[in-house]
C-alpha atoms as a PDB file:
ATOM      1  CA  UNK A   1       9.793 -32.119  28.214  1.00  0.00           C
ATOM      2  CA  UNK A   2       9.860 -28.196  29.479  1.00  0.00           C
ATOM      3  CA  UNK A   3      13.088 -27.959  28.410  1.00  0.00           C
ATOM      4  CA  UNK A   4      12.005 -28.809  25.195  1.00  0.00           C
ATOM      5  CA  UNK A   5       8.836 -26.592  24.900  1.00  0.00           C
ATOM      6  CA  UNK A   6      11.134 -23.652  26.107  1.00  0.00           C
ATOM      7  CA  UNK A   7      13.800 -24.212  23.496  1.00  0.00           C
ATOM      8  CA  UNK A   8      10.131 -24.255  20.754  1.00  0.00           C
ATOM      9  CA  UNK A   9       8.999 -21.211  22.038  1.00  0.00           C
ATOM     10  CA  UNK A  10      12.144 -19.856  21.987  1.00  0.00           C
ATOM     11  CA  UNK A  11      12.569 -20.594  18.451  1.00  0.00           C
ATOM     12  CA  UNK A  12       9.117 -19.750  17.083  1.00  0.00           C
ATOM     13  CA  UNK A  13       9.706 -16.178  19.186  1.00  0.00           C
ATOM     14  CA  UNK A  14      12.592 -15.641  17.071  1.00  0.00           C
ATOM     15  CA  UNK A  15      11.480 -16.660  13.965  1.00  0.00           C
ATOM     16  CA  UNK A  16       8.603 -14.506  14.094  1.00  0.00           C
ATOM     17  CA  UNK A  17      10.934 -11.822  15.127  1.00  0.00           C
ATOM     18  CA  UNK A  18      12.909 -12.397  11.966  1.00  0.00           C
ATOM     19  CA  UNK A  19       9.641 -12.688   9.891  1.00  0.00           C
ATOM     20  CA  UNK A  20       8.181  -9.205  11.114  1.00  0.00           C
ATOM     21  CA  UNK A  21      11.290  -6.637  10.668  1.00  0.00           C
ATOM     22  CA  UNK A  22      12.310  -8.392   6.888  1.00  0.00           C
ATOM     23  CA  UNK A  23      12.667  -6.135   4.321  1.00  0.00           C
ATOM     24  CA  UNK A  24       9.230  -6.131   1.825  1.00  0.00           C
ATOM     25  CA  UNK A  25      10.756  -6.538  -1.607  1.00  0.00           C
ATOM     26  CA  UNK A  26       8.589  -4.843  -4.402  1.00  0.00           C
ATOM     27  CA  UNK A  27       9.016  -4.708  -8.473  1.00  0.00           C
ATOM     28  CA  UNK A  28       9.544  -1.424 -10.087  1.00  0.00           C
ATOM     29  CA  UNK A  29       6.963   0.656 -11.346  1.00  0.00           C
ATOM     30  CA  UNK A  30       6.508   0.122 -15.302  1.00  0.00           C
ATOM     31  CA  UNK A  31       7.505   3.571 -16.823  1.00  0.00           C
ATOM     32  CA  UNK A  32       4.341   4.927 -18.613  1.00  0.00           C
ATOM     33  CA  UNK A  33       5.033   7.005 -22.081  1.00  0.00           C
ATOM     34  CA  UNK A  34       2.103   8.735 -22.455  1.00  0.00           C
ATOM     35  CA  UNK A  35       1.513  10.155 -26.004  1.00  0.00           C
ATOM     36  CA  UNK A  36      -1.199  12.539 -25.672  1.00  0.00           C
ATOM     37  CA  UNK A  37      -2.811  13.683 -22.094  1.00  0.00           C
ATOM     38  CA  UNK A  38      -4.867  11.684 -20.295  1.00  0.00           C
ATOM     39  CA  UNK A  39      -8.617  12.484 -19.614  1.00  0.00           C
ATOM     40  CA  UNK A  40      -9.163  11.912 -15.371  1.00  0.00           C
ATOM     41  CA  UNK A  41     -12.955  12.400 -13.412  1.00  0.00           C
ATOM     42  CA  UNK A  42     -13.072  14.645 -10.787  1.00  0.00           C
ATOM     43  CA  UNK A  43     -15.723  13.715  -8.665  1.00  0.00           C
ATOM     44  CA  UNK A  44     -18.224  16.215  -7.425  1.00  0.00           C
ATOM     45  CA  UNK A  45     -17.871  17.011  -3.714  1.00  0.00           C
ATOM     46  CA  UNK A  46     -19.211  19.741  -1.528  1.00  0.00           C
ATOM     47  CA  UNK A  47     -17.693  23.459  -1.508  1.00  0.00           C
ATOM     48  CA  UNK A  48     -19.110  26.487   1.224  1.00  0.00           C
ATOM     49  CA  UNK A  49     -22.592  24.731   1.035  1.00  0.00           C
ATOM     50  CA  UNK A  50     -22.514  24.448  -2.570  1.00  0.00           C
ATOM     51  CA  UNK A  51     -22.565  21.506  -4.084  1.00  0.00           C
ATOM     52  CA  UNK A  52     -19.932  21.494  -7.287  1.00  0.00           C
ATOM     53  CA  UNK A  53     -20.455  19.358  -9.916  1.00  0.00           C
ATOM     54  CA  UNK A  54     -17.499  16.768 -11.466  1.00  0.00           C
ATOM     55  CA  UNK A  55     -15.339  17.702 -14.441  1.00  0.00           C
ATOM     56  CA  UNK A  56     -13.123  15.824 -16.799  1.00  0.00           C
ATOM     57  CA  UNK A  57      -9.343  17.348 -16.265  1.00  0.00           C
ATOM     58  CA  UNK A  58      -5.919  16.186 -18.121  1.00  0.00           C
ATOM     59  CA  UNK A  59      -3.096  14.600 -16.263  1.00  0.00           C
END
């Protein structure tokens, strides 16, 4: 019966081995043709003590 147990944990050790270090596998990006610009927020954030407001900027 421990020799049995051993030989599990042996085997679940190594197939969690084998599970961690695989390779993650990932589509490709879909290539975006944009016509015109596009319009992007710029959030507001603090500058020196000043507080500067957001602005709409093209990407």
């Amino acid at each position: 019966m421990k020799r049995m147990q051993s030989g599990l944990l042996l085997a679940v050790a190594a197939f969690g081995c084998l599970a961690m270090g695989g390779c993650v596998i990932a589509p490709p990006r879909a290539r975006v043709v944009a016509v015109a610009p596009v319009q992007v927020w710029v959030p507001g954030c603090w500058y020196g003590g000043v507080w500067v407001r957001g602005h709409w900027r093209y990407r």
